[in-house]
N, C-alpha and C. Protein backbone atom coordinates (compact mmCIF):
# COMPACT_ATOMS: atom_id res chain seq x y z
N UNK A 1 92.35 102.89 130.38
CA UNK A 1 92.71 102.14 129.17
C UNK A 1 92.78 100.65 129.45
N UNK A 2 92.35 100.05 128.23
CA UNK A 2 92.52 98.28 128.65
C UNK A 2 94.47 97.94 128.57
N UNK A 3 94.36 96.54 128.97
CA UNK A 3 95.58 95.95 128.91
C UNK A 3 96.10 95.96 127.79
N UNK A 4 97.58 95.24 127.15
CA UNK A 4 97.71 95.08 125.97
C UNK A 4 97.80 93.68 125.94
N UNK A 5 97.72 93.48 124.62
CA UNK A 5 97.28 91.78 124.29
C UNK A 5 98.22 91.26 123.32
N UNK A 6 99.31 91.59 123.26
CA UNK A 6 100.00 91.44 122.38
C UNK A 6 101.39 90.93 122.76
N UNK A 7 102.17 91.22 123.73
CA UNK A 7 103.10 91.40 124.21
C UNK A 7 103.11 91.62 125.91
N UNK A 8 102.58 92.82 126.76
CA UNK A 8 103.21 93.52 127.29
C UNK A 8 101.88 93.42 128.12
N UNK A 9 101.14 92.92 129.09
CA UNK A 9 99.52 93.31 129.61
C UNK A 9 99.57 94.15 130.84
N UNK A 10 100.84 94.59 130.77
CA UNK A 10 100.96 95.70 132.08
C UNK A 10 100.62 97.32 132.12
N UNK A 11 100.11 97.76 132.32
CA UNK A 11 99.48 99.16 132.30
C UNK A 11 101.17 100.16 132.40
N UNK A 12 100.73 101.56 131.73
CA UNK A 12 102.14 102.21 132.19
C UNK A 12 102.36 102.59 133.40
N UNK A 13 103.36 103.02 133.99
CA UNK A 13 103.83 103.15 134.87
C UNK A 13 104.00 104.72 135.59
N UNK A 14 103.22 105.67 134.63
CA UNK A 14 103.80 107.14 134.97
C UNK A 14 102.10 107.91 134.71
N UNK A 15 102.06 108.76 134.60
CA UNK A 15 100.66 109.35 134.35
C UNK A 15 100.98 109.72 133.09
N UNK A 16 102.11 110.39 132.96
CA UNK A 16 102.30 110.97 131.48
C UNK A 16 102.47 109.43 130.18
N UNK A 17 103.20 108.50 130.45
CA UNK A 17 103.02 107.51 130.07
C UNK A 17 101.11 106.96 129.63
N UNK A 18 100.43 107.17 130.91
CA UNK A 18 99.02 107.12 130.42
C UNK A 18 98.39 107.80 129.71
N UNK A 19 99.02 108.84 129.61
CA UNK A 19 97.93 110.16 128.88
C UNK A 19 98.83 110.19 127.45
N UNK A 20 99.71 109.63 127.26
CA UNK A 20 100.24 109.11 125.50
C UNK A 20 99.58 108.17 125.07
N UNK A 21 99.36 107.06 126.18
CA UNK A 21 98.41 105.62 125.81
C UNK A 21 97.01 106.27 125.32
N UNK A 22 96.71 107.61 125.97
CA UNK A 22 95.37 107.76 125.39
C UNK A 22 94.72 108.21 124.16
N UNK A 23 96.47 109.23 123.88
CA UNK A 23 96.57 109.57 122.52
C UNK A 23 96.61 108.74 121.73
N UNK A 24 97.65 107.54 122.17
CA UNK A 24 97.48 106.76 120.73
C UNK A 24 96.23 105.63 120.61
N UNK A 25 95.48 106.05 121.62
CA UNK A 25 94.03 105.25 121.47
C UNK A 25 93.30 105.99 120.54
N UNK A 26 93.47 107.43 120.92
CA UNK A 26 92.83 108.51 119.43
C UNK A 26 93.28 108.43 118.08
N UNK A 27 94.86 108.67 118.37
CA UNK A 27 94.98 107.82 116.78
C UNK A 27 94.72 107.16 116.25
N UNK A 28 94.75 106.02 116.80
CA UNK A 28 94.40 104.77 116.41
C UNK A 28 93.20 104.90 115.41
N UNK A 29 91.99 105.22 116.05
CA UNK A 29 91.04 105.53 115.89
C UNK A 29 90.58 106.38 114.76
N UNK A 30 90.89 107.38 115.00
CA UNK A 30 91.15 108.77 114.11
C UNK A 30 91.97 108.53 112.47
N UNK A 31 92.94 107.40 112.70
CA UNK A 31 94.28 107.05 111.09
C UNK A 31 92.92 106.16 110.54
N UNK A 32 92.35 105.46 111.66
CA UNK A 32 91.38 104.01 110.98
C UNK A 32 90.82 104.91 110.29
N UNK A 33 90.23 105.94 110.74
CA UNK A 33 88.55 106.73 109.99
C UNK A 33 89.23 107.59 108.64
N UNK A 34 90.27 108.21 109.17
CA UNK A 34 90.95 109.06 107.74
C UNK A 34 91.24 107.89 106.80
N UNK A 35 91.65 107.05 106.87
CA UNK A 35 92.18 106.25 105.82
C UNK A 35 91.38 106.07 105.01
N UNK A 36 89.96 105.32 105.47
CA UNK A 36 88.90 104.79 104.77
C UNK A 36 88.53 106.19 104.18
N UNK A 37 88.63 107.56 104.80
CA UNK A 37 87.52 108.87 104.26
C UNK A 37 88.14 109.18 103.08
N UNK A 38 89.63 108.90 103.24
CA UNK A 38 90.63 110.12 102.38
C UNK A 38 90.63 109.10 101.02
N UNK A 39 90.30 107.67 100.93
CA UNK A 39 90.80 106.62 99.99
C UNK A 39 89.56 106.97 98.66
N UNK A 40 88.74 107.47 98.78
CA UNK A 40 88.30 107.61 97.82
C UNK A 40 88.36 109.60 96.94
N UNK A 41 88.68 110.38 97.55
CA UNK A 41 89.44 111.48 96.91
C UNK A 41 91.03 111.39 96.57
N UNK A 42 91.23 110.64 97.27
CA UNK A 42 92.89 110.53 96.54
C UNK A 42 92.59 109.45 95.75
N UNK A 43 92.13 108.79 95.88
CA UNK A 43 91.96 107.70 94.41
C UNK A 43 91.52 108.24 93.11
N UNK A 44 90.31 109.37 93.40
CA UNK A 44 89.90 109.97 92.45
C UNK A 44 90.94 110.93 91.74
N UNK A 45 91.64 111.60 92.79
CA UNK A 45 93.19 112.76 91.79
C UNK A 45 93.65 111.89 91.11
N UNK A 46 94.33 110.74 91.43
CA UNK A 46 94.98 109.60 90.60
C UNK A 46 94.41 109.09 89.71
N UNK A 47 92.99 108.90 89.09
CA UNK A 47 92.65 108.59 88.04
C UNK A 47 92.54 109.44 87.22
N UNK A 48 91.98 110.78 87.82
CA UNK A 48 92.12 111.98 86.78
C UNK A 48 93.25 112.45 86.34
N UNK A 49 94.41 112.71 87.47
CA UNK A 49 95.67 113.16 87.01
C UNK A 49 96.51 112.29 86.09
N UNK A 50 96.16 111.12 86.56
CA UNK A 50 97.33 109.96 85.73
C UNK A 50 98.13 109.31 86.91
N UNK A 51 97.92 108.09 86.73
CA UNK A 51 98.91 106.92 87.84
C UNK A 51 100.02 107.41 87.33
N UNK A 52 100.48 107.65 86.43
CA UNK A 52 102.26 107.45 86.37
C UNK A 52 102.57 109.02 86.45
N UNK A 53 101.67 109.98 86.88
CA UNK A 53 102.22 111.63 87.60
C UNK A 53 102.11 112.23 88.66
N UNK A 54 101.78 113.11 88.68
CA UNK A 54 101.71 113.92 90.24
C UNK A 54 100.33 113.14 90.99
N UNK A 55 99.60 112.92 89.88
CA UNK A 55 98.40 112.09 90.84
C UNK A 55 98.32 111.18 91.72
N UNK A 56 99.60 110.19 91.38
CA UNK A 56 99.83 108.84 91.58
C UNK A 56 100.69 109.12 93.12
N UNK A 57 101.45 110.65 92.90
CA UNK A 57 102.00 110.77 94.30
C UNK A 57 101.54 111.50 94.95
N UNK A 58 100.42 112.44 94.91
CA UNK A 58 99.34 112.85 95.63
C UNK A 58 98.68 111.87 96.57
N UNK A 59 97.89 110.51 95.81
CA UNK A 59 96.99 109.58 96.67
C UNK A 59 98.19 109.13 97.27
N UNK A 60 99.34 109.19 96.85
CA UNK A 60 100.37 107.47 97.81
C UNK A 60 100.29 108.30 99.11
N UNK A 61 101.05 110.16 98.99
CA UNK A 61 101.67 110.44 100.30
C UNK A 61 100.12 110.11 101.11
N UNK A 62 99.29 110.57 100.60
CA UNK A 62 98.09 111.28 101.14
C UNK A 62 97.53 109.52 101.57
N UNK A 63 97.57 108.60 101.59
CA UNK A 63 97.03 107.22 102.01
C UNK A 63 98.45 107.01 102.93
N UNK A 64 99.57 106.80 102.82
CA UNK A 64 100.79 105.82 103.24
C UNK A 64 101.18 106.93 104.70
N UNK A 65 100.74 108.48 104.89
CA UNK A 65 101.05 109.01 105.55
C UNK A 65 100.04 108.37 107.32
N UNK A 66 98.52 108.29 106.73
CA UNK A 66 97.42 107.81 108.01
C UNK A 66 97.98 106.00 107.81
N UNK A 67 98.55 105.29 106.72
CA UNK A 67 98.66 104.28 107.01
C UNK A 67 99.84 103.79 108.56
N UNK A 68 100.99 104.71 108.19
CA UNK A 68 102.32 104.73 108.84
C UNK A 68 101.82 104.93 110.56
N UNK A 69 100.68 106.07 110.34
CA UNK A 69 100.50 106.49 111.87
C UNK A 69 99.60 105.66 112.31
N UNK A 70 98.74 105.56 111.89
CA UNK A 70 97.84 103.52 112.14
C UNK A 70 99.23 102.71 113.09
N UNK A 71 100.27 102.75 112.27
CA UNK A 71 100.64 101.43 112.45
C UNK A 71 101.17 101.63 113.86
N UNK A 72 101.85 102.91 113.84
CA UNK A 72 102.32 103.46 115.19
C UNK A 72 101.76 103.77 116.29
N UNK A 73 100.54 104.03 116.06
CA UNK A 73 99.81 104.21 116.93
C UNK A 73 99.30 103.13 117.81
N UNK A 74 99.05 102.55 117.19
CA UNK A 74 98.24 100.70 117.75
C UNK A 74 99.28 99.93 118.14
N UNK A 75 101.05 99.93 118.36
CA UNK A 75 101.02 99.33 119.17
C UNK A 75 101.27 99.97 120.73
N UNK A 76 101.45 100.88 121.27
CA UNK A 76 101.19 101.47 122.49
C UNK A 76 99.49 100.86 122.87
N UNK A 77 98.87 101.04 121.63
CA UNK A 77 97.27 100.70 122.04
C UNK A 77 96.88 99.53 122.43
N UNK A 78 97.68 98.65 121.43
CA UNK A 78 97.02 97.13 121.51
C UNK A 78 98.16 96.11 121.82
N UNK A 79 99.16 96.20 122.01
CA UNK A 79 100.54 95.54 122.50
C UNK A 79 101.17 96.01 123.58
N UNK A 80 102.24 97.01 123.63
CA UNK A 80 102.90 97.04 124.61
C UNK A 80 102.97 98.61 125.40
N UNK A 81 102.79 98.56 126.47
CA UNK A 81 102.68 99.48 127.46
C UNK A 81 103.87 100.11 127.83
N UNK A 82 104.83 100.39 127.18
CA UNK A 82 106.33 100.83 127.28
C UNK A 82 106.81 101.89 126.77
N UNK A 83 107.75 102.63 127.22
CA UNK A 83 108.02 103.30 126.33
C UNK A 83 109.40 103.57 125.46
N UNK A 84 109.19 102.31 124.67
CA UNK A 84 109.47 102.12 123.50
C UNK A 84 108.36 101.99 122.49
N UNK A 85 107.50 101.34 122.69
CA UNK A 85 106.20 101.64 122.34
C UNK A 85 105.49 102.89 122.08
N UNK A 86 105.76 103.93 122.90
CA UNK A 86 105.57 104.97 122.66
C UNK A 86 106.72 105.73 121.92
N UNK A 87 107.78 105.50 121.83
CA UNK A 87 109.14 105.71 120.89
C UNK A 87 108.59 105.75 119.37
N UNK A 88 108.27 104.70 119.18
CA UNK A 88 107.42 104.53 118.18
C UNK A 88 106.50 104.91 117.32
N UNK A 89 105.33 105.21 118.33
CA UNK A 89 104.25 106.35 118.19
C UNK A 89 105.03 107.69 117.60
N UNK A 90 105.79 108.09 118.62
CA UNK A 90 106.29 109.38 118.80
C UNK A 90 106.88 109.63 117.09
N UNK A 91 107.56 108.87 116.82
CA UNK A 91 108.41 108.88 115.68
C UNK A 91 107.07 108.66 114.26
N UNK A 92 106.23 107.37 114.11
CA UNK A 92 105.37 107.65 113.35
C UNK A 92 104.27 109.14 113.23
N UNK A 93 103.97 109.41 114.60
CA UNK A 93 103.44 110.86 114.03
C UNK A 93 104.06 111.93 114.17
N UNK A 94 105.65 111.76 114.35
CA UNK A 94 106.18 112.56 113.45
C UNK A 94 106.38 112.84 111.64
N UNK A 95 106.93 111.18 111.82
CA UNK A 95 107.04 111.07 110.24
C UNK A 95 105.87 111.72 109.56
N UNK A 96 104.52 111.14 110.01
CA UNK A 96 102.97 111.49 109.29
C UNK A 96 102.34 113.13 109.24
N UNK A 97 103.43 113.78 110.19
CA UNK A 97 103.18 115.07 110.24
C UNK A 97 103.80 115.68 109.27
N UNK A 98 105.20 115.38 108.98
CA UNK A 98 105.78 116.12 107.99
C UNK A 98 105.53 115.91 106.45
N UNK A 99 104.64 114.57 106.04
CA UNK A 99 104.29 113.94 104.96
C UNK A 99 103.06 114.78 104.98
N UNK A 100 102.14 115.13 106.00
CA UNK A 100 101.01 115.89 105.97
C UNK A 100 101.19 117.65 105.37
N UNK A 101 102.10 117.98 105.87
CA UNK A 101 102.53 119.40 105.43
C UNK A 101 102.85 119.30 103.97
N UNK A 102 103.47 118.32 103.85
CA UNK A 102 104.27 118.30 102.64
C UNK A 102 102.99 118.31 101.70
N UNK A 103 102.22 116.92 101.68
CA UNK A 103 101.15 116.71 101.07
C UNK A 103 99.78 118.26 101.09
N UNK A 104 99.65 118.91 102.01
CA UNK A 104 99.06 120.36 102.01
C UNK A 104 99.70 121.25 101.10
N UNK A 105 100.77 121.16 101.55
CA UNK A 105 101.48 122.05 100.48
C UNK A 105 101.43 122.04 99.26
N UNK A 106 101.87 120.73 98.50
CA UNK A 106 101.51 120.41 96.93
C UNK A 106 100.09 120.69 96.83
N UNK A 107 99.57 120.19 97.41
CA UNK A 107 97.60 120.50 97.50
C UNK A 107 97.06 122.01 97.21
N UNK A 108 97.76 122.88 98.05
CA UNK A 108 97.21 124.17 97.30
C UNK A 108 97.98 125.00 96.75
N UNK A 109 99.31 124.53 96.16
CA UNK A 109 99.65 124.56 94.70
C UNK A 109 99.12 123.64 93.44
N UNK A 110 98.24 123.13 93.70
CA UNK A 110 97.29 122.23 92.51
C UNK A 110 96.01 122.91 92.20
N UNK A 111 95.68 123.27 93.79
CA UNK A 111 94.54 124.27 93.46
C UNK A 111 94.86 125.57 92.96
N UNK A 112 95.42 125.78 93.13
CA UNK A 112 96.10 126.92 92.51
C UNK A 112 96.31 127.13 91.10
N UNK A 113 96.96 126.15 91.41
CA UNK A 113 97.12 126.09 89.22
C UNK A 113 96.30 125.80 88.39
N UNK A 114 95.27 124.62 88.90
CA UNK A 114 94.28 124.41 87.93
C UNK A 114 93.11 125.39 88.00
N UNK A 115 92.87 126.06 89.10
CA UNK A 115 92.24 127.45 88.85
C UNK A 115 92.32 128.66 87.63
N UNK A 116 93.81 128.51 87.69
CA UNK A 116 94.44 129.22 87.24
C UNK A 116 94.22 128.99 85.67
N UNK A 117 94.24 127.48 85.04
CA UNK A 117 94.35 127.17 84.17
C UNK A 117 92.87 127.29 83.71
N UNK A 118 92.03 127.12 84.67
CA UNK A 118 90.61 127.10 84.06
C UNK A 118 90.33 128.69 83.64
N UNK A 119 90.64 129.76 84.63
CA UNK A 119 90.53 131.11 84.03
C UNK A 119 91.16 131.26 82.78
N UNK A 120 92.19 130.67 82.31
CA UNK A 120 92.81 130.89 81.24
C UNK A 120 91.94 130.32 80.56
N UNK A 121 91.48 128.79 80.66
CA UNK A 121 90.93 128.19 79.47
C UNK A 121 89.60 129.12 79.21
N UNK A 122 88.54 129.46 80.43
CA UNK A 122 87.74 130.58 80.25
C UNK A 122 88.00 131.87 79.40
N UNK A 123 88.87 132.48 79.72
CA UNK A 123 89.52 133.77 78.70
C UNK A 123 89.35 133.60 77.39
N UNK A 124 90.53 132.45 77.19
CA UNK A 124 90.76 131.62 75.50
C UNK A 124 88.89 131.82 75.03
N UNK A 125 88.27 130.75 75.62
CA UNK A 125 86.96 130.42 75.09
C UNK A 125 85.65 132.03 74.46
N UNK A 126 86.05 133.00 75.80
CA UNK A 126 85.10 133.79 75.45
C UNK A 126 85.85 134.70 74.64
N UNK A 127 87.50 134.68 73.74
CA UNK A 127 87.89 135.63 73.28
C UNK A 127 87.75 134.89 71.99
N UNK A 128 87.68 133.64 71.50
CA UNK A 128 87.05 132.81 70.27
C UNK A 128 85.86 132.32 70.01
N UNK A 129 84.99 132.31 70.94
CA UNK A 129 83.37 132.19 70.55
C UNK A 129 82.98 132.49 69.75
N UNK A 130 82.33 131.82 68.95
CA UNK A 130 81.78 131.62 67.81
C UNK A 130 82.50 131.20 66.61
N UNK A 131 83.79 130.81 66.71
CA UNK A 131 84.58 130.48 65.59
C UNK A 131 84.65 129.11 66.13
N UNK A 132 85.18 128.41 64.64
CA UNK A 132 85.17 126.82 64.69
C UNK A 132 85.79 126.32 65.62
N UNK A 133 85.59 124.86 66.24
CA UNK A 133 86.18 124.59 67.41
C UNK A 133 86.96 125.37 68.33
N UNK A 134 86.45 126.23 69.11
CA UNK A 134 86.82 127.20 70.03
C UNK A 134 87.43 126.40 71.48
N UNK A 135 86.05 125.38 71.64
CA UNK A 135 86.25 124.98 72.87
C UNK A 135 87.23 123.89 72.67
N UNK A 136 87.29 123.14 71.84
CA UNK A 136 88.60 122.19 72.15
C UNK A 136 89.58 122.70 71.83
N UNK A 137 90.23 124.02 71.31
CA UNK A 137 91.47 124.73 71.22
C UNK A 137 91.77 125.13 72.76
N UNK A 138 90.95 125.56 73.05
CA UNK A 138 91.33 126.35 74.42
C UNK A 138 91.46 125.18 75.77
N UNK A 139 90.63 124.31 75.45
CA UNK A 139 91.00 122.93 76.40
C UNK A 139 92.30 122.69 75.79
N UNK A 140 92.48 122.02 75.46
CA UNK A 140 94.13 121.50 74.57
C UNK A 140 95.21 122.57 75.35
N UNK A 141 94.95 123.60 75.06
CA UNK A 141 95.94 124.26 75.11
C UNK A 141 96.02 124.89 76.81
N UNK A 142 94.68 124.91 77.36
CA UNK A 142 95.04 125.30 78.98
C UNK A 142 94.92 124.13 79.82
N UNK A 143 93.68 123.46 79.37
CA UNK A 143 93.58 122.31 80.18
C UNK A 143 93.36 121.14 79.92
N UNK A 144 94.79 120.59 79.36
CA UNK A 144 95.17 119.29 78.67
C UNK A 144 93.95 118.67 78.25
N UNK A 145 92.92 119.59 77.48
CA UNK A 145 92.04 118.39 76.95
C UNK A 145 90.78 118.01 78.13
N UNK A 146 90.95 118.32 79.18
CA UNK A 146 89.80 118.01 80.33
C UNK A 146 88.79 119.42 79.65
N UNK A 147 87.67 119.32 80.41
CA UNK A 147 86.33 119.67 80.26
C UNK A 147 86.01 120.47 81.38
N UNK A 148 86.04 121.95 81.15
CA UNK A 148 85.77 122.73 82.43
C UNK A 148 85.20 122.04 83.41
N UNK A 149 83.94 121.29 83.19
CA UNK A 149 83.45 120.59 84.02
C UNK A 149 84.31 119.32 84.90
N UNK A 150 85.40 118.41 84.15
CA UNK A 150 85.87 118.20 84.79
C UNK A 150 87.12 118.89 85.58
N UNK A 151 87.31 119.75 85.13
CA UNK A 151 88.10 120.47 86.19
C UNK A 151 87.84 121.02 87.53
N UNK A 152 86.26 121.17 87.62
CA UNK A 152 86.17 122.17 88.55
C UNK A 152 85.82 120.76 89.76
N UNK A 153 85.62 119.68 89.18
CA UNK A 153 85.30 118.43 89.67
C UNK A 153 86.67 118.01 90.68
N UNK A 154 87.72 118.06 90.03
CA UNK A 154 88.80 117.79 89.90
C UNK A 154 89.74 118.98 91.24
N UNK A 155 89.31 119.84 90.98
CA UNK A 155 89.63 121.11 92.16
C UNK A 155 88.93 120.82 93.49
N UNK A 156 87.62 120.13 93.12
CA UNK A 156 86.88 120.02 94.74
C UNK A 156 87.55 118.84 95.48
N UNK A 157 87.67 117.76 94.48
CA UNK A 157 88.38 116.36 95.08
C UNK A 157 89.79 116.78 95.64
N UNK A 158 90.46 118.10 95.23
CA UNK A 158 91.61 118.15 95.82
C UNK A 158 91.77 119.06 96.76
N UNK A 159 90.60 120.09 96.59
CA UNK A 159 90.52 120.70 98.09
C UNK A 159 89.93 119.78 99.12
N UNK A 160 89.15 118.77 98.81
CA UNK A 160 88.33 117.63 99.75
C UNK A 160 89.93 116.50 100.70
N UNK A 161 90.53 116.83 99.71
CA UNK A 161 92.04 116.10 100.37
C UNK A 161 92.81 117.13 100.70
N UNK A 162 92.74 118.04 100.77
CA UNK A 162 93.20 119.30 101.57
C UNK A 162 92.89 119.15 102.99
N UNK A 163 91.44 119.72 103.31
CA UNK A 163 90.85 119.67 104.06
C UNK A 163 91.16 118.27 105.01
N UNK A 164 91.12 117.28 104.59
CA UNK A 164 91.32 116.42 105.34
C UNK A 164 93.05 116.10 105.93
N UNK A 165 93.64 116.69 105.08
CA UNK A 165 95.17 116.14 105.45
C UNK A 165 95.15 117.65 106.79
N UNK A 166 94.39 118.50 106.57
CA UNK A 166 94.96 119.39 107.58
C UNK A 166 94.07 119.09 109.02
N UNK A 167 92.95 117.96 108.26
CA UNK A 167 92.62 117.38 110.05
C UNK A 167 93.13 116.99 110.99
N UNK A 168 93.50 115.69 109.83
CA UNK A 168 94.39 114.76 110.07
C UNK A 168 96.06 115.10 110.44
N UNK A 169 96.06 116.52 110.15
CA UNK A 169 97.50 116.66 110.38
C UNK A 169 97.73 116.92 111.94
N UNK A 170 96.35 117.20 112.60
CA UNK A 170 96.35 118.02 113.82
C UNK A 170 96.39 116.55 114.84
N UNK A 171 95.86 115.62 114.22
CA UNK A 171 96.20 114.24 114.48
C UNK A 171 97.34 113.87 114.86
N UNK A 172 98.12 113.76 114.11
CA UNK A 172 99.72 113.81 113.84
C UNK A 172 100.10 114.50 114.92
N UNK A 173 99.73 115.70 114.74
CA UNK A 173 100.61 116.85 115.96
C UNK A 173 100.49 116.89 117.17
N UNK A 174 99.35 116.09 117.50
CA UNK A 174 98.60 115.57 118.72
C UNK A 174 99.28 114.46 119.49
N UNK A 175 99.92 113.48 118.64
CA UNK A 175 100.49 112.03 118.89
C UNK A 175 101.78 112.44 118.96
N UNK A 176 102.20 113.28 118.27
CA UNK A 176 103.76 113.48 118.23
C UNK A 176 103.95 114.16 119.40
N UNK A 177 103.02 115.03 120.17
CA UNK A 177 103.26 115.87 121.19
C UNK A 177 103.46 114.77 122.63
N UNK A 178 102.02 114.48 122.79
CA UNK A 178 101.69 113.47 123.73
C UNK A 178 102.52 112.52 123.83
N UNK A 179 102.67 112.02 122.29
CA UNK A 179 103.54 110.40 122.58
C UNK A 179 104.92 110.67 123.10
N UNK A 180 105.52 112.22 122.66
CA UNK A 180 107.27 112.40 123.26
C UNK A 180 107.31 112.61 124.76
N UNK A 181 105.76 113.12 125.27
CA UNK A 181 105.73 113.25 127.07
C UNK A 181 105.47 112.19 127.35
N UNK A 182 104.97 111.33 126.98
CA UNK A 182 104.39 110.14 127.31
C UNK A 182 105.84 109.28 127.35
N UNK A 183 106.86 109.23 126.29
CA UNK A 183 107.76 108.55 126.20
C UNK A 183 108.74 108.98 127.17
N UNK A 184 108.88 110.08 127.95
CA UNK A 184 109.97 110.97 128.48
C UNK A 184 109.51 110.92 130.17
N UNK A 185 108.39 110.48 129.92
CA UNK A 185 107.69 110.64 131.72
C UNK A 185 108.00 108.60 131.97
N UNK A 186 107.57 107.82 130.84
CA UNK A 186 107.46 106.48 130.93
C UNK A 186 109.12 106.00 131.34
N UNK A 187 110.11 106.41 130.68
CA UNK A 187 111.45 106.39 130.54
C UNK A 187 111.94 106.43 132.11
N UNK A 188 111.52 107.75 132.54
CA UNK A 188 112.09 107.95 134.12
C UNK A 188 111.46 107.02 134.42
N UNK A 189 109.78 106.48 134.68
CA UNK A 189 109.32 105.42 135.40
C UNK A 189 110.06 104.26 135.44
N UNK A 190 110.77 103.99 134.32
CA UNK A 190 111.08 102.49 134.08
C UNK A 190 112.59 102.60 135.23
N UNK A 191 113.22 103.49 134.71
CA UNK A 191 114.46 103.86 134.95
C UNK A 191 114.11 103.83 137.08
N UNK A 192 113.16 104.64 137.28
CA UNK A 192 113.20 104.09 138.90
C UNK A 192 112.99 103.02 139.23
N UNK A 193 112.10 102.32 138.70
CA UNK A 193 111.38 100.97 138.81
C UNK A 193 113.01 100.14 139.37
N UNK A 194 113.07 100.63 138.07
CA UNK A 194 114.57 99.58 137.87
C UNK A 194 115.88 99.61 139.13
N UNK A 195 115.99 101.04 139.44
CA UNK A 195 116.69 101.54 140.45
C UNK A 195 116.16 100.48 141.78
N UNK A 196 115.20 100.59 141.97
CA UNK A 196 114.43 100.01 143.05
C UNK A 196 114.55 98.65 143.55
N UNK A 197 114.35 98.15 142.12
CA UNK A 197 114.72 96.69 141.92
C UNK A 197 115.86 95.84 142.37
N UNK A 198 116.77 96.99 142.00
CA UNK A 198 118.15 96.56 141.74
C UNK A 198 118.47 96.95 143.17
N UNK A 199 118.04 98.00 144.10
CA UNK A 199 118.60 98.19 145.41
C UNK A 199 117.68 97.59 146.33
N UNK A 200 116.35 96.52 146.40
CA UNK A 200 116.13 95.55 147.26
C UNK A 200 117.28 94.88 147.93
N UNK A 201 117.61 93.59 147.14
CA UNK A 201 118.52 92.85 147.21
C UNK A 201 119.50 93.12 148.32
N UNK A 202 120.10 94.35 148.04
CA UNK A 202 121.01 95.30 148.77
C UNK A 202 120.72 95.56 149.80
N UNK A 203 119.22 96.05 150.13
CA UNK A 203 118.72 96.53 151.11
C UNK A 203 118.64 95.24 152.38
N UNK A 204 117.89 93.94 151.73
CA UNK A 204 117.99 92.97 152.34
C UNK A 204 119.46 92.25 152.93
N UNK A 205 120.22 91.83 152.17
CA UNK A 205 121.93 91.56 152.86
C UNK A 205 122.00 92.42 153.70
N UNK A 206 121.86 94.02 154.00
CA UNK A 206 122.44 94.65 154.73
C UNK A 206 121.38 94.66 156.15
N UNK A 207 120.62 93.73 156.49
CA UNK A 207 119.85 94.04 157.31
C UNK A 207 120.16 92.86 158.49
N UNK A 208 120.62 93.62 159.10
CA UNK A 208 121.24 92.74 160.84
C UNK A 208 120.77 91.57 160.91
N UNK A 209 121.21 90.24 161.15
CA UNK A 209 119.98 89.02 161.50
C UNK A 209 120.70 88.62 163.50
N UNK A 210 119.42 88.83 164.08
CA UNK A 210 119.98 88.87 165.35
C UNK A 210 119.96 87.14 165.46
N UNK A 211 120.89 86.69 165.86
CA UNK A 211 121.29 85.32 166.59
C UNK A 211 121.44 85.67 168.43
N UNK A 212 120.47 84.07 168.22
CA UNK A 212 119.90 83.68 169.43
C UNK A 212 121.16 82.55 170.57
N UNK A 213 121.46 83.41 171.39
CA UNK A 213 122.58 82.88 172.58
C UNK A 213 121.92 81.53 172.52
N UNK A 214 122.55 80.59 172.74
CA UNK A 214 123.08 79.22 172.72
C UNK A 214 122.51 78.55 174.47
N UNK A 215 121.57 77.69 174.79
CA UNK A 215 121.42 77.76 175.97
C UNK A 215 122.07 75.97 176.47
C-alpha cells in the first residue's frame, strides 16, 4: 500500500493493521463505483414513488449508506495509518451494513407489494373487460393510477437496487470485519511501540559508565 498524504505518511505497524489498510483500499474503491451505479435506480424509485414518500427514503438510505462508507473508508486509505483510522472504518462499515439490511429489507417488501398490487390490478381488469373504462378503475383502485407498464418498470428499478445493496452489503461486511482486526492487531502495535519507547530512556540511565583511574 502507498503512504498517506494527509496526515500520517507512516505505514502500519502490525500485519493485521495492513491487511485492514487493504480493505479499506477496496472500499474505497468499491463505495466510489456503487455510488455512481446505485444513483440512478434510486433516483428513479424517487421520482416514481414521490420525493415526499417511501421513495424519497428508499434513494436517501440507499445513496447516504455507500456515501458514509466512502467517507470511512478513505481515510485509513488516503490519510492516516493508525488505528484510529481504522476505528473509523470499522464503525462506518458498520453503520453502512446495518442501513444495507435495513434498506434490503424494505426492498423486498416493495417488491412484494407492488407485485402484488399488479396481480390485483390484473384480476380487476380481466374480471371488467369490455365494460366502460375498465382499465382506469382498476389502476385507481390497485395501482394508484400507474400503468401496468409502469409498474413492472418500477419493480425492476427496485429489484436493480436490491441487488446492488446486497453487493454492496458484502462490502460493508468485509470492512467491518477486516477493519475491527485491523484496528485490534494496530492497537497492540502502537501500545508496544510505545512500551519500548518509554523503556529506552530507562534502559540507557541504568547502564554502568566505567570511569577511567586518574593518572
Amino acid at each position: 500500500m502507498g503512504k498517506g498524504h494527509c496526515g500520517n505518511k507512516e505505514d502500519f505497524k502490525s500485519d493485521g493493521g495492513k491487511t485492514g489498510g487493504k480493505a479499506s483500499l477496496f472500499a474505497t474503491i468499491m463505495e466510489a463505483i456503487g455510488t455512481i451505479v446505485n444513483f440512478g435506480p434510486a433516483c428513479c424509485i424517487c421520482c416514481i414513488l414521490g420525493c415526499c414518500g417511501e421513495g424519497c427514503c428508499l434513494c436517501f438510505f440507499s445513496l447516504v449508506s455507500g456515501i458514509a462508507n466512502l467517507v470511512g473508508a478513505s481515510v485509513p486509505t488516503c490519510c492516516q495509518k493508525t488505528s484510529a483510522a481504522l476505528c473509523n472504518f470499522t464503525i462506518t462499515s458498520g453503520v453502512s451494513l446495518i442501513l444495507r439490511i435495513i434498506v434490503a429489507i424494505v426492498l423486498i417488501m416493495e417488491i412484494v407489494k407492488w407485485n402484488e398490487k399488479l396481480e390485483d390490478f390484473e384480476d380487476c381488469y380481466d374480471k371488467y373487460k369490455g365494460t366502460y373504462n375498465a382499465k382506469h378503475y382498476c389502476s385507481n383502485k390497485y395501482i394508484h393510477g400507474f400503468t401496468p407498464k409502469s409498474v413492472r418498470y418500477l419493480v425492476r428499478m427496485i429489484t436493480t437496487c436490491l441487488v446492488l445493496a446486497c453487493i454492496w452489503l458484502l462490502v460493508s461486511l468485509v470492512g467491518f470485519v477486516f477493519g475491527y482486526k485491523g484496528k485490534v492487531a494496530e492497537e497492540a502495535a502502537e501500545k508496544e511501540m510505545g512500551a519500548s519507547a518509554a523503556a529506552a530512556p530507562q534502559a540507557a540511565q541504568a547502564v554502568p559508565v566505567e570511569v577511567q583511574p586518574t593518572k
